[in-house]
N, C-alpha and C. Protein backbone atom coordinates (compact mmCIF):
# COMPACT_ATOMS: atom_id res chain seq x y z
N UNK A 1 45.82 -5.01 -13.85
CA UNK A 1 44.93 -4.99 -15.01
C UNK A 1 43.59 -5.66 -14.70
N UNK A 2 43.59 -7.06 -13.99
CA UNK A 2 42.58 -7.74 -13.27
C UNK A 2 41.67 -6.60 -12.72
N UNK A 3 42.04 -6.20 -11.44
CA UNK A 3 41.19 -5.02 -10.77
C UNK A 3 40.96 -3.98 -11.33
N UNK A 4 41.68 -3.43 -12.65
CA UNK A 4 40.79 -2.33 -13.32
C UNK A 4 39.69 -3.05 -14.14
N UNK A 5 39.78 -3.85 -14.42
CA UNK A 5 38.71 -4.44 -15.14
C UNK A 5 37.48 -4.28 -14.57
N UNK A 6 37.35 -4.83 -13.13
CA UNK A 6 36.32 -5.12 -12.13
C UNK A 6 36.40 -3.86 -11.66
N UNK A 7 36.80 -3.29 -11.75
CA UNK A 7 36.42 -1.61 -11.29
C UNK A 7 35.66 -0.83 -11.95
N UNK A 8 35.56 -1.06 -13.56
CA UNK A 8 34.90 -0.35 -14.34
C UNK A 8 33.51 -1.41 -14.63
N UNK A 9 33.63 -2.25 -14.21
CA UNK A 9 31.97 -2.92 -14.34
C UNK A 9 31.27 -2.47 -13.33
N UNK A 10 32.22 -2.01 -11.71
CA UNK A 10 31.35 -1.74 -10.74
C UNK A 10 31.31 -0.62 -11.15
N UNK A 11 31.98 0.23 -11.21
CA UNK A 11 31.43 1.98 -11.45
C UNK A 11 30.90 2.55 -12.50
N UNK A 12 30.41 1.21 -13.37
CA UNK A 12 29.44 1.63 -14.67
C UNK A 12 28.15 2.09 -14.13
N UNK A 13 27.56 2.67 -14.62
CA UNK A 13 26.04 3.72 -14.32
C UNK A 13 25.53 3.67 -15.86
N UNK A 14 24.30 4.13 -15.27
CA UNK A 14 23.20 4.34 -16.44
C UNK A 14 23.02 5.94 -16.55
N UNK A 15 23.66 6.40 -16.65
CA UNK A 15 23.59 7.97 -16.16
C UNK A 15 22.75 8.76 -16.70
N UNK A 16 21.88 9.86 -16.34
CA UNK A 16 20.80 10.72 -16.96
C UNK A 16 21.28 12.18 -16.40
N UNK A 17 21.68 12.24 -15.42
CA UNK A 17 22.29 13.83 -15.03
C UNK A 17 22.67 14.49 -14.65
N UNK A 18 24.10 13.56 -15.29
CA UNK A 18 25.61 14.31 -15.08
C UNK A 18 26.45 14.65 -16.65
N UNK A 19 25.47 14.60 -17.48
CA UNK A 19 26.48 14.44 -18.63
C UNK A 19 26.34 16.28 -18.98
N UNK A 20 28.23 16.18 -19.27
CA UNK A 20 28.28 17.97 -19.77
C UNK A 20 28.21 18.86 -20.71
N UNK A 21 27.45 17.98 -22.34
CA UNK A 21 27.78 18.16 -23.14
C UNK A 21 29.08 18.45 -24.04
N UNK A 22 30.68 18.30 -23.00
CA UNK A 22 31.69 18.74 -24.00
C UNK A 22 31.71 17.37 -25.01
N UNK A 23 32.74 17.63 -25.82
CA UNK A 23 33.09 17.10 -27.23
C UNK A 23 33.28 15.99 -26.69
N UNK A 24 33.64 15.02 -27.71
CA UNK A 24 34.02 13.69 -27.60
C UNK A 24 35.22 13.59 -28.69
N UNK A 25 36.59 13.42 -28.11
CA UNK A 25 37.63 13.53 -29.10
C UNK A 25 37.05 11.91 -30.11
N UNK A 26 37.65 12.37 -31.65
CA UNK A 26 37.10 11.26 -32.58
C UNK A 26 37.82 9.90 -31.86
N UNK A 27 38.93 10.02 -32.30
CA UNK A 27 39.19 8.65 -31.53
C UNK A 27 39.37 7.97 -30.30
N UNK A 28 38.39 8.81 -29.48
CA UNK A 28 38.01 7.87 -27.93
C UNK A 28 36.30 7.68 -28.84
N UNK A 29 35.73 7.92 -29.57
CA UNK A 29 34.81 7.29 -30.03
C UNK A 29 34.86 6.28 -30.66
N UNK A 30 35.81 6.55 -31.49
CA UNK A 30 35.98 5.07 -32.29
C UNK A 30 36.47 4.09 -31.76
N UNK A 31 37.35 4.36 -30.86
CA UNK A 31 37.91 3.27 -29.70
C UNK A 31 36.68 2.19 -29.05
N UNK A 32 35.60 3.56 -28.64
CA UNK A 32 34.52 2.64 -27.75
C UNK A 32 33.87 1.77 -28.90
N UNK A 33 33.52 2.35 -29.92
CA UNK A 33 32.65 1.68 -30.95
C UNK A 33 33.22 0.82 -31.46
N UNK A 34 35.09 0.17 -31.96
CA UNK A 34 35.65 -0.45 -32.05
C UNK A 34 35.03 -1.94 -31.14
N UNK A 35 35.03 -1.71 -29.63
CA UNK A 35 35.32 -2.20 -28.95
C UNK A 35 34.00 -3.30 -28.57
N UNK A 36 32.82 -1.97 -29.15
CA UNK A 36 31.26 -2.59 -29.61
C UNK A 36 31.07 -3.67 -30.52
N UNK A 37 31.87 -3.22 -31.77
CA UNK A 37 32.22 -4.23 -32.98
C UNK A 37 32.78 -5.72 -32.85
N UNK A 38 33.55 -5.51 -31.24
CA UNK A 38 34.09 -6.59 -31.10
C UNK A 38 33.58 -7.43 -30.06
N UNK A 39 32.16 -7.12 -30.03
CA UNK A 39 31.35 -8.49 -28.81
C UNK A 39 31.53 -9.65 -30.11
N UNK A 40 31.27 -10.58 -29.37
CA UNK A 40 30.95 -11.97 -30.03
C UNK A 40 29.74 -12.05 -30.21
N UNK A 41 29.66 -12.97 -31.49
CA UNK A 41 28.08 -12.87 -32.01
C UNK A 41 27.80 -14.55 -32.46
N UNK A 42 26.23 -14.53 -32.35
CA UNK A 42 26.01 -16.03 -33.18
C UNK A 42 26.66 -16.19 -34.23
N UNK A 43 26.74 -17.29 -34.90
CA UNK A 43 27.58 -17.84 -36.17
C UNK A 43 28.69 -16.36 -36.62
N UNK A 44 29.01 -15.59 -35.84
CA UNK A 44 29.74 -14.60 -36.36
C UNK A 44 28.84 -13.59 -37.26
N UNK A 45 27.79 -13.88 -37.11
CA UNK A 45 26.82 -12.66 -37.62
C UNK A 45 26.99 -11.06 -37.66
N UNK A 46 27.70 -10.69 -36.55
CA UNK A 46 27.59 -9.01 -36.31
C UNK A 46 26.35 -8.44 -36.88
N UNK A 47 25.43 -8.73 -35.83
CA UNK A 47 23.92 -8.18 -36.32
C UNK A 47 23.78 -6.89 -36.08
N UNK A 48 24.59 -6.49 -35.62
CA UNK A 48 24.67 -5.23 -35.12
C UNK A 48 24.91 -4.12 -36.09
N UNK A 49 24.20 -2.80 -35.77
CA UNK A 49 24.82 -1.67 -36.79
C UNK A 49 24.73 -0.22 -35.41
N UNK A 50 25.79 0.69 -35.81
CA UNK A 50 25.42 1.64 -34.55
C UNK A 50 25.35 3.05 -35.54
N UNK A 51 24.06 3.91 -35.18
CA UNK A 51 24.05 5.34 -35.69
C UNK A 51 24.30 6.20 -34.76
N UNK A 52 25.14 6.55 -35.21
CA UNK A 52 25.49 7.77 -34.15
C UNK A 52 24.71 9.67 -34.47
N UNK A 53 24.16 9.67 -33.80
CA UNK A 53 23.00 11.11 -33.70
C UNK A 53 23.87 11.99 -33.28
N UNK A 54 23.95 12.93 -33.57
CA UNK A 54 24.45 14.40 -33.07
C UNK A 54 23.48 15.34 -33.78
N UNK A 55 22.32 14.96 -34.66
CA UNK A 55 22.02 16.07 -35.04
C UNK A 55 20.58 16.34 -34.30
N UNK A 56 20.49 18.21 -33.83
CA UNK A 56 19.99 18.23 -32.56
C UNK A 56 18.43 18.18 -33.09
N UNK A 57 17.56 18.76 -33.98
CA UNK A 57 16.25 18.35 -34.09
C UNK A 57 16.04 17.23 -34.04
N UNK A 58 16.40 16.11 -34.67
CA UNK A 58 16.28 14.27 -34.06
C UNK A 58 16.50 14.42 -32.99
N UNK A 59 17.31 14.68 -32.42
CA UNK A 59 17.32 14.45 -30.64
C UNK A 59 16.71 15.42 -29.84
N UNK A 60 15.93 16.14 -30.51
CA UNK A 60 14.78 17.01 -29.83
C UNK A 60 13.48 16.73 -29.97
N UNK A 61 13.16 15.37 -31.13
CA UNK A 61 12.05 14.91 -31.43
C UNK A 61 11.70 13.86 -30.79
N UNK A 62 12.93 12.85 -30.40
CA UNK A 62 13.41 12.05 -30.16
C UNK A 62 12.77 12.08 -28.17
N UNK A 63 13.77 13.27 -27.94
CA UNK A 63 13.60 13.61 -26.18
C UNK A 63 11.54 14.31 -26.02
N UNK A 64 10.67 14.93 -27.13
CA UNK A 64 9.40 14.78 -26.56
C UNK A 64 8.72 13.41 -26.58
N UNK A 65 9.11 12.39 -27.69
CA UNK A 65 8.45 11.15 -27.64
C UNK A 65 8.55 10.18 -26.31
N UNK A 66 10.06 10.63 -26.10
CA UNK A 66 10.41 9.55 -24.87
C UNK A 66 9.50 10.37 -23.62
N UNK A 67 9.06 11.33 -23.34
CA UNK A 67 8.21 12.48 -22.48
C UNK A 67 6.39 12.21 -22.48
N UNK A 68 6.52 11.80 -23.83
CA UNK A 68 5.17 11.62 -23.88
C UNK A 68 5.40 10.03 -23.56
N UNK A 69 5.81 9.39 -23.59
CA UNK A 69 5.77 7.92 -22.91
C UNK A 69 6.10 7.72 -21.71
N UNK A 70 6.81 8.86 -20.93
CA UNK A 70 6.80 8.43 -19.51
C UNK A 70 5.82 8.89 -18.94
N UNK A 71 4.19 9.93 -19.03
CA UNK A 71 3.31 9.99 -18.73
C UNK A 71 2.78 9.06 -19.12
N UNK A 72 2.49 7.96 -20.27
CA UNK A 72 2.12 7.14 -19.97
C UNK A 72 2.06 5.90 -19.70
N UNK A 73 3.79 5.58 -19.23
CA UNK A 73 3.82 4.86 -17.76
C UNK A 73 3.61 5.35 -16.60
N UNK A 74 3.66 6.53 -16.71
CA UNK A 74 3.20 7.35 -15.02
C UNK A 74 1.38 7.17 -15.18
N UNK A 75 1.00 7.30 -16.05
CA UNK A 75 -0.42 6.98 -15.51
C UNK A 75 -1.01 5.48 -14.92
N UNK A 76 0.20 4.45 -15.09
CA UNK A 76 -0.51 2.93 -14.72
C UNK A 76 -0.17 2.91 -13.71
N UNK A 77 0.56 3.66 -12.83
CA UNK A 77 1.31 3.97 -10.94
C UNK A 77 0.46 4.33 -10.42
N UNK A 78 0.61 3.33 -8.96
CA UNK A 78 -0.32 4.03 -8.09
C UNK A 78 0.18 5.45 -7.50
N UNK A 79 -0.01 6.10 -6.43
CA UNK A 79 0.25 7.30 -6.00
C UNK A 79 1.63 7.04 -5.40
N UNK A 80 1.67 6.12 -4.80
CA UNK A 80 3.29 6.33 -4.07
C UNK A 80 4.11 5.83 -4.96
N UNK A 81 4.10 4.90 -6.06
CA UNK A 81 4.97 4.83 -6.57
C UNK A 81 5.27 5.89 -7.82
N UNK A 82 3.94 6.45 -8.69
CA UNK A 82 3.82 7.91 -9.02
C UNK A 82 4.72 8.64 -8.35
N UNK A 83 4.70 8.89 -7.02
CA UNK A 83 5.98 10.07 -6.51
C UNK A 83 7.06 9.53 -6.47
N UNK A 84 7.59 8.33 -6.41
CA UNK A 84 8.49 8.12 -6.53
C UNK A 84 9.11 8.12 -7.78
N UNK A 85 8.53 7.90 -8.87
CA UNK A 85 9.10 7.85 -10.05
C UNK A 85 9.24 9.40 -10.58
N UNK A 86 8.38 10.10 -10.22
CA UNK A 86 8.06 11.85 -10.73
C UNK A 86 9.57 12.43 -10.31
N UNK A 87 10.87 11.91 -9.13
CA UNK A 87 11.83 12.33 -8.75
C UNK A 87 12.89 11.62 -9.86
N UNK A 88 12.45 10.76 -10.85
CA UNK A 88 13.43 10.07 -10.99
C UNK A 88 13.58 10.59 -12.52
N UNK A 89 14.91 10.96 -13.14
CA UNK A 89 15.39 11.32 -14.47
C UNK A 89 15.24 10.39 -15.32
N UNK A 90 14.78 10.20 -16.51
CA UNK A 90 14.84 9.31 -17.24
C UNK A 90 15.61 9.28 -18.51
N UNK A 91 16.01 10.13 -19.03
CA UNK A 91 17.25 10.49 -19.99
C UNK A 91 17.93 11.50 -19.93
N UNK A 92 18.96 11.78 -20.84
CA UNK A 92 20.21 12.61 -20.76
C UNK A 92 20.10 13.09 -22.52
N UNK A 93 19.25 12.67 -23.10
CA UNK A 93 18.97 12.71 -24.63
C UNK A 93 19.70 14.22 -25.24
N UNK A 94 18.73 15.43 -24.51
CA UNK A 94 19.73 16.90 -25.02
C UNK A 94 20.91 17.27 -24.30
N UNK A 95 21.06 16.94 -23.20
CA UNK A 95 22.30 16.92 -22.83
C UNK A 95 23.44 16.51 -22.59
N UNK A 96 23.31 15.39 -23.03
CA UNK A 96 24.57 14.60 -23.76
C UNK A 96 25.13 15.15 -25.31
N UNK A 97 26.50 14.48 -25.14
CA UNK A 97 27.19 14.92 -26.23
C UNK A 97 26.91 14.59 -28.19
N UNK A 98 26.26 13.45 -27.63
CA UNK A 98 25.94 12.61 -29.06
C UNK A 98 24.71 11.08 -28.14
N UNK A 99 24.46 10.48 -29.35
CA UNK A 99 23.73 9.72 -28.83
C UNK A 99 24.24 8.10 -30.08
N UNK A 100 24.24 7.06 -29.55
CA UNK A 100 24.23 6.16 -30.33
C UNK A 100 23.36 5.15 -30.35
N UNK A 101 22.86 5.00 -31.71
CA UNK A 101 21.34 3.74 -31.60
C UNK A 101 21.91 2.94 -32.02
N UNK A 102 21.75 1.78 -31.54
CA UNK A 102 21.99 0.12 -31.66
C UNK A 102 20.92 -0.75 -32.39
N UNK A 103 21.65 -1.34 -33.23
CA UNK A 103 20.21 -1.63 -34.31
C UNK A 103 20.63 -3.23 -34.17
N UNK A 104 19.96 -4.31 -34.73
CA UNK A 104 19.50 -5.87 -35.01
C UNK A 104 19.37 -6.10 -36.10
N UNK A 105 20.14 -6.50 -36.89
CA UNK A 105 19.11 -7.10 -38.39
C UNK A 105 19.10 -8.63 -38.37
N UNK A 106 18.10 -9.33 -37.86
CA UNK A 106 18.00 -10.65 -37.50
C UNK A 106 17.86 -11.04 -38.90
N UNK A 107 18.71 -10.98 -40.54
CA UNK A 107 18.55 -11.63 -41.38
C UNK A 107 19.81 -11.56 -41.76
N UNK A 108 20.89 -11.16 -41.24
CA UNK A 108 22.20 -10.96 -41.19
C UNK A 108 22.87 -12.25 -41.10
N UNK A 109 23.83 -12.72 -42.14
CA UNK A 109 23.64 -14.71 -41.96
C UNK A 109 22.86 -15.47 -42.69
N UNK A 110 21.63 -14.75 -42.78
CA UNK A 110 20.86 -16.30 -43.02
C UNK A 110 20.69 -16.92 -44.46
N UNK A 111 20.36 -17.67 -44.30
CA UNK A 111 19.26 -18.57 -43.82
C UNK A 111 19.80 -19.44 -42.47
N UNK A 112 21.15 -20.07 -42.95
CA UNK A 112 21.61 -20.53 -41.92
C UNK A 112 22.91 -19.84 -40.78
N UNK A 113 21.85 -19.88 -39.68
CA UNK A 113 23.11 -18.78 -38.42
C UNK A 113 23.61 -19.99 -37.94
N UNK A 114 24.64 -20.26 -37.93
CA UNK A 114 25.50 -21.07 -36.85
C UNK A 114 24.91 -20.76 -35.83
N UNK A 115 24.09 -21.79 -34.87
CA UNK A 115 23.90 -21.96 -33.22
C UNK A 115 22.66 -20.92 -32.65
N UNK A 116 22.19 -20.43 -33.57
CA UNK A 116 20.40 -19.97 -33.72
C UNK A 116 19.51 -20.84 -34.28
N UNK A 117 19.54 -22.09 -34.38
CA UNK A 117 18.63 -22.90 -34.96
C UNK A 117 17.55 -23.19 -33.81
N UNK A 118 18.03 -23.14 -32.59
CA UNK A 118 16.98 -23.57 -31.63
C UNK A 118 16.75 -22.47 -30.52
N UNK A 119 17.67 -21.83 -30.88
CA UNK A 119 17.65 -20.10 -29.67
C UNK A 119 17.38 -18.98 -30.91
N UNK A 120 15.95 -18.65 -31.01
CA UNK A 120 16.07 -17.60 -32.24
C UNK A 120 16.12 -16.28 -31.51
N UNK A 121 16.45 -15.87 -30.26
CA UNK A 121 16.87 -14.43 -29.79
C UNK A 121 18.12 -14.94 -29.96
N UNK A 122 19.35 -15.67 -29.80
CA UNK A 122 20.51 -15.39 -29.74
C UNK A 122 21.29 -14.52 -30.46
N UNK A 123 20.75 -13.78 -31.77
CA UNK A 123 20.90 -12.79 -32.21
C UNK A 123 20.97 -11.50 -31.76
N UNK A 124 19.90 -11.30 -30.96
CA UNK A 124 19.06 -10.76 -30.49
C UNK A 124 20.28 -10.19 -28.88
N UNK A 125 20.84 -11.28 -28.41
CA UNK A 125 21.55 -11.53 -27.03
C UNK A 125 23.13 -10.85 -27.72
N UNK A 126 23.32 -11.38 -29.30
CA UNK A 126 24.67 -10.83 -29.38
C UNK A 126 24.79 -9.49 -29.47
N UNK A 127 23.73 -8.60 -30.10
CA UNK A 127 23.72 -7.29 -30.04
C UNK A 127 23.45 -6.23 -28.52
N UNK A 128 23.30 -7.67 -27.57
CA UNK A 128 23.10 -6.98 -26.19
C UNK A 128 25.03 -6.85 -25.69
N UNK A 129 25.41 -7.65 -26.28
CA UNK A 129 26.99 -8.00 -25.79
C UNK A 129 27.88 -6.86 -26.38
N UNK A 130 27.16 -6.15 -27.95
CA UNK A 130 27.89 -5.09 -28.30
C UNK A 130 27.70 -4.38 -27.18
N UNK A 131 26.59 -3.97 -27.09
CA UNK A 131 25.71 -2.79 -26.17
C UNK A 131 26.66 -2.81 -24.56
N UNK A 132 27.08 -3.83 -23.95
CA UNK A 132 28.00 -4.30 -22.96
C UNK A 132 29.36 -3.91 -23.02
N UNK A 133 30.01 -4.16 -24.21
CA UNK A 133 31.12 -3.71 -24.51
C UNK A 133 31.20 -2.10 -25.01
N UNK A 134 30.26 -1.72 -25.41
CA UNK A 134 30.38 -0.28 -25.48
C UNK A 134 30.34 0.75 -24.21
N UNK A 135 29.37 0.48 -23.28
CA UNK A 135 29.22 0.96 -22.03
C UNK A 135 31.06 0.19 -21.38
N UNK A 136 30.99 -0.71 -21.64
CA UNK A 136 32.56 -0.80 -20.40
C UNK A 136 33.79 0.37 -20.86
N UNK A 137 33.63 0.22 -22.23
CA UNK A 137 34.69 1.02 -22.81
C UNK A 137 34.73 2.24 -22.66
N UNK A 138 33.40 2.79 -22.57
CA UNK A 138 32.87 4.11 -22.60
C UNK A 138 33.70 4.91 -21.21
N UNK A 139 33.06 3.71 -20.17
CA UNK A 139 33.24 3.97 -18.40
C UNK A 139 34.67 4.19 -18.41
N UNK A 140 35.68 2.96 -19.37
CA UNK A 140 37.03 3.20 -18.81
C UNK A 140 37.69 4.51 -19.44
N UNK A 141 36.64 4.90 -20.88
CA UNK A 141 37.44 6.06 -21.36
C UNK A 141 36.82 7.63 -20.54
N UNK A 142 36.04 7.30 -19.69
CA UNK A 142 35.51 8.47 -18.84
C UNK A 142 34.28 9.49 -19.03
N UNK A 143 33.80 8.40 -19.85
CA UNK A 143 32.76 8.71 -20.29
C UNK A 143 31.08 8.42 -20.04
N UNK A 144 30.40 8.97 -19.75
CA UNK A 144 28.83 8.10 -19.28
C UNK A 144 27.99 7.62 -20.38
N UNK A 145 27.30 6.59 -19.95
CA UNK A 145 26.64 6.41 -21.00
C UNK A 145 25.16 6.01 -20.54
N UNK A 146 23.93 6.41 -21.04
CA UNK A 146 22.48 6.28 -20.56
C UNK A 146 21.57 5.52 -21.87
N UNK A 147 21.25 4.49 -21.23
CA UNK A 147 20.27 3.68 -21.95
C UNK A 147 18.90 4.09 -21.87
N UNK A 148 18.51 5.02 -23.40
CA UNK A 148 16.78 5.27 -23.06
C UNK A 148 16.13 4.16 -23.32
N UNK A 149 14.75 4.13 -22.62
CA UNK A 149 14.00 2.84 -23.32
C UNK A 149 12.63 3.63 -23.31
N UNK A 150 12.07 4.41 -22.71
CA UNK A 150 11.00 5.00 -23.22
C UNK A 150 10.75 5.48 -24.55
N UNK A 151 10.45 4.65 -25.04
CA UNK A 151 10.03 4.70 -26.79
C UNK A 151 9.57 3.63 -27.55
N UNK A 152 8.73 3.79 -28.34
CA UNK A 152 8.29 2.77 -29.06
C UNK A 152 9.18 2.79 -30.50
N UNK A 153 9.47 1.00 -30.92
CA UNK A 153 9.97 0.56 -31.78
C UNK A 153 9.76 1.83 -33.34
N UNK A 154 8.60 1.68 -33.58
CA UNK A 154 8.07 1.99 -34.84
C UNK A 154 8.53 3.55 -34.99
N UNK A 155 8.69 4.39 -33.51
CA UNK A 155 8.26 5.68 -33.85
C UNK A 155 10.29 5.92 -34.17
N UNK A 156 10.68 5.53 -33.43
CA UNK A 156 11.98 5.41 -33.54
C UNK A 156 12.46 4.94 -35.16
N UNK A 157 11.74 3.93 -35.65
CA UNK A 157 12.60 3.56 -36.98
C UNK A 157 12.38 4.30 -37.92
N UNK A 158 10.85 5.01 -37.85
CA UNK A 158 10.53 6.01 -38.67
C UNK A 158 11.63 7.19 -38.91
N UNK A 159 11.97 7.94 -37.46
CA UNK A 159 12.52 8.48 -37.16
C UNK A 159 14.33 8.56 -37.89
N UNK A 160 14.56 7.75 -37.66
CA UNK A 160 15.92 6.98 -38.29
C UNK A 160 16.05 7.01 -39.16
N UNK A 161 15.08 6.47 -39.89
CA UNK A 161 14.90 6.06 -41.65
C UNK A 161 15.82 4.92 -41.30
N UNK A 162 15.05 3.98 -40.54
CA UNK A 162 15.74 2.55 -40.21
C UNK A 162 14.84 1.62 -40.91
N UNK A 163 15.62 1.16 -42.02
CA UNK A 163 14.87 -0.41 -43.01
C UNK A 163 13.83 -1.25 -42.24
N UNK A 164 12.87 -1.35 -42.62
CA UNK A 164 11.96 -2.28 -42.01
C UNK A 164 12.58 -3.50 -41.70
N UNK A 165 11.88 -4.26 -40.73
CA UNK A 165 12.63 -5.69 -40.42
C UNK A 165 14.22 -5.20 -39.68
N UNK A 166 14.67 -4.23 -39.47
CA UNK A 166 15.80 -4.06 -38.23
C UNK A 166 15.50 -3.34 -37.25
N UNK A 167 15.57 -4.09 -36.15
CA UNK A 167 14.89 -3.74 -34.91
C UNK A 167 15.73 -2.73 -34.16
N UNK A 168 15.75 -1.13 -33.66
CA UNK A 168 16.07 -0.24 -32.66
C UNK A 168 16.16 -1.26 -31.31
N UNK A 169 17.44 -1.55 -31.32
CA UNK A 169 17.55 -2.20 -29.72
C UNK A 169 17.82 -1.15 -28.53
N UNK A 170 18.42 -0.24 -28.90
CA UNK A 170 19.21 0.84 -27.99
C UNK A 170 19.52 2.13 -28.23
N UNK A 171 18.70 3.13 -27.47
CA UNK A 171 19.05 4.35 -27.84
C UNK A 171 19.85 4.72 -26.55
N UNK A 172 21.38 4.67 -26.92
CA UNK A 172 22.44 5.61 -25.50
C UNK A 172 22.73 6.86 -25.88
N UNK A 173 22.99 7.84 -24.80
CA UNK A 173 23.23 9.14 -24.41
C UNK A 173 24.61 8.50 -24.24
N UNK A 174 25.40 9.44 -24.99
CA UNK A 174 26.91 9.48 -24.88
C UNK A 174 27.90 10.51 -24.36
N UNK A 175 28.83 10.80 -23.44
CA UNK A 175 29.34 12.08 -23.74
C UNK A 175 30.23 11.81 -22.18
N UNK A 176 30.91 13.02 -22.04
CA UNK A 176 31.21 13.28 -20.58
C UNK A 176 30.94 13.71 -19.48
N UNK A 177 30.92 13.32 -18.51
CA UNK A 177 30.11 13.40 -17.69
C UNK A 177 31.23 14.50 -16.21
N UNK A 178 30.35 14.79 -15.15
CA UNK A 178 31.08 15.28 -13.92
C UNK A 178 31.24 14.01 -13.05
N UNK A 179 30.42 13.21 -13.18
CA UNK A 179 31.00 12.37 -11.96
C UNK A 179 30.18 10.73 -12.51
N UNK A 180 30.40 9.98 -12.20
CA UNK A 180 29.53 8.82 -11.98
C UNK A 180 28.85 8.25 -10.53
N UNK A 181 27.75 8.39 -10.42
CA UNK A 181 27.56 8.25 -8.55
C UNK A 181 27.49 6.98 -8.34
N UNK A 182 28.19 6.95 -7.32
CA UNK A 182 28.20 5.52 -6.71
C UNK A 182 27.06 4.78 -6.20
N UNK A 183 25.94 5.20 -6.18
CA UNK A 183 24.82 4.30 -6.17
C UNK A 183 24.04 4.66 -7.07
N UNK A 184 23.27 3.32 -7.93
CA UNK A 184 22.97 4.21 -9.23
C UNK A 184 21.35 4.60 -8.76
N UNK A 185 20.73 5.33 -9.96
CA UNK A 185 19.68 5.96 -9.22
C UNK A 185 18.62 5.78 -8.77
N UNK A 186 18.21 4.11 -9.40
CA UNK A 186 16.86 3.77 -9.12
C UNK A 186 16.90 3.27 -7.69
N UNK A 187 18.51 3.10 -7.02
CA UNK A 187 18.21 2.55 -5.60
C UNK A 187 18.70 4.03 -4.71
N UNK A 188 18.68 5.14 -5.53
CA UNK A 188 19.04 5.95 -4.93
C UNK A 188 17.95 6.89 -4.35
N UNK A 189 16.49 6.83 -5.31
CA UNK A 189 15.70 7.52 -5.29
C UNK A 189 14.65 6.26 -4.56
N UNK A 190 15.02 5.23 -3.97
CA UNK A 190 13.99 4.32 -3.23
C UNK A 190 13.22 3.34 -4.70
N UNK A 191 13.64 3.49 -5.80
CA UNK A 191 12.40 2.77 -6.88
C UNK A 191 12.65 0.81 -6.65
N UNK A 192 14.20 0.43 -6.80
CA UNK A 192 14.11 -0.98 -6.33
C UNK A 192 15.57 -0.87 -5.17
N UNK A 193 15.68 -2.27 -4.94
CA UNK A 193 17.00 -2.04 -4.59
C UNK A 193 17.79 -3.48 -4.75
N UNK A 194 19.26 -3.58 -5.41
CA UNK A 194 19.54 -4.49 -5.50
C UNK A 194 20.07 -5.49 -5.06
N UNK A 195 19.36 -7.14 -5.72
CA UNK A 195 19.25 -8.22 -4.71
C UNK A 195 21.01 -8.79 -4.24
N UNK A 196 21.10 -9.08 -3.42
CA UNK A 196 22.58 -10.01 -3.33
C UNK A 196 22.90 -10.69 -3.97
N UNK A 197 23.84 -10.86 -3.87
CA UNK A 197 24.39 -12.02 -4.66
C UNK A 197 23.83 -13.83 -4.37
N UNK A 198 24.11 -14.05 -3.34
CA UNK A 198 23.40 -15.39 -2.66
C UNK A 198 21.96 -15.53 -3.15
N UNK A 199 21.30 -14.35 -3.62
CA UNK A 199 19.74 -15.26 -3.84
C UNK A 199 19.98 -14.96 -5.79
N UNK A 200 20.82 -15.20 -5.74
CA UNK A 200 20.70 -15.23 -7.58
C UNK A 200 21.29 -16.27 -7.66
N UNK A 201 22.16 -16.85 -6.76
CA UNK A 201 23.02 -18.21 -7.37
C UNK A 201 21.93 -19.12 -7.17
N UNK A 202 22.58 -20.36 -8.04
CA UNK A 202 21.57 -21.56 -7.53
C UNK A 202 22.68 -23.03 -7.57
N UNK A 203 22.64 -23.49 -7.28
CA UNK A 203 23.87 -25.18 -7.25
C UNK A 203 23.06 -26.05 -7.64
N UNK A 204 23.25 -26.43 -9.16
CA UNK A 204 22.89 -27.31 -9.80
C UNK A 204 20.88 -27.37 -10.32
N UNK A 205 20.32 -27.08 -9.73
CA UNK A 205 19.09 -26.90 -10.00
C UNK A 205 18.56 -25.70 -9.16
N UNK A 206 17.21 -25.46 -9.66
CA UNK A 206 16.69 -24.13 -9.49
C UNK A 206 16.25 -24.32 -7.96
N UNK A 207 16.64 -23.40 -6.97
CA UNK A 207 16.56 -23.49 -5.33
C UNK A 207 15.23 -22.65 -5.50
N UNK A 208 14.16 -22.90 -4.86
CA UNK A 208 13.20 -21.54 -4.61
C UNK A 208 13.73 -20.90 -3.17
N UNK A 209 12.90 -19.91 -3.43
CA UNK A 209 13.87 -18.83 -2.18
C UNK A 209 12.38 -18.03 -1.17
């Protein structure tokens, strides 16, 4: 049970294109989203709310906005890194099965949050822990899951008909996929590559490196 655990954190991916559009039986969804529900949160807040999209004009409005924002991060690249990024997929938005947005309502609790009095993202961190637990669950039920981030806040909540003051943390591409590749893609296509382990630790105070 140990080693499946650590198996599905390593063979988690951000996936953009492998997903096959088939169905998603209801309850391997609710399972994963269950499983979302159950990160731990500040003072027990559950700031979290998840919409689940299947309907395809939003996710066709949705996939030109995120298009028109990666031209303009492609215009602040120089030329080589321009080609390098021009190879690289950036969502799975229409071809995934469904999509789920991850929302914040940092007033959830308050006035007083248990253990946000001096960390005011920790709210902010517990809705990253749903977002964690949904992708693990996803991976072990065989499923991919792709985190867009090309998009702006505003155009997205509009979009939603998301209450002012709750912040769009996460738009994932959900569904099944053909494969998960074993190296994921940004070190696959040359964009970074990732650091070891040894220069992230530190013993007791911050080592420069």
């Amino acid at each position: 049970m140990v080693s499946e655990l650590y198996d599905v954190i390593h063979r988690r991916r951000d996936v953009r294109g492998q997903f096959t559009g088939a169905a998603i039986p209801a309850e391997v969804l609710a399972r994963v989203l269950d499983a979302a529900h159950a990160a731990p949160s500040v003072g027990l807040t559950q700031p979290w709310d998840f919409i689940v999209v299947r309907d395809r004009p939003l996710r066709e409005a949705f996939h030109q906005h995120v298009h028109r924002e990666r031209e303009v991060f492609a215009a602040t690249l120089d030329a080589e890194a321009a080609e390098r990024f021009a190879r690289i997929k950036i969502d799975g938005v229409l071809e995934s099965t469904l999509s789920v947005v991850v929302t914040y309502d940092p007033d959830r609790g308050s006035p007083a949050v248990l253990g946000r009095h001096a960390i005011a993202d920790a709210g902010l961190y517990s809705v990253c822990l749903a977002i964690q637990n949904l992708w693990l669950a996803a991976t072990a039920e065989q499923l991919g899951v792709g985190w867009v981030s090309f998009y702006r806040e505003e155009f997205l909540r509009e979009l939603l008909a998301i209450p002012a003051g709750i912040r769009p943390v996460a738009w994932l591409c959900l569904g099944p996929v053909t494969h998960l590749e074993a190296v994921p893609d940004l070190e696959r296509h040359g964009w970074r590559r990732r650091r070891p382990l040894d220069e992230a630790v530190h013993a007791d105070r911050w080592t420069p490196r």
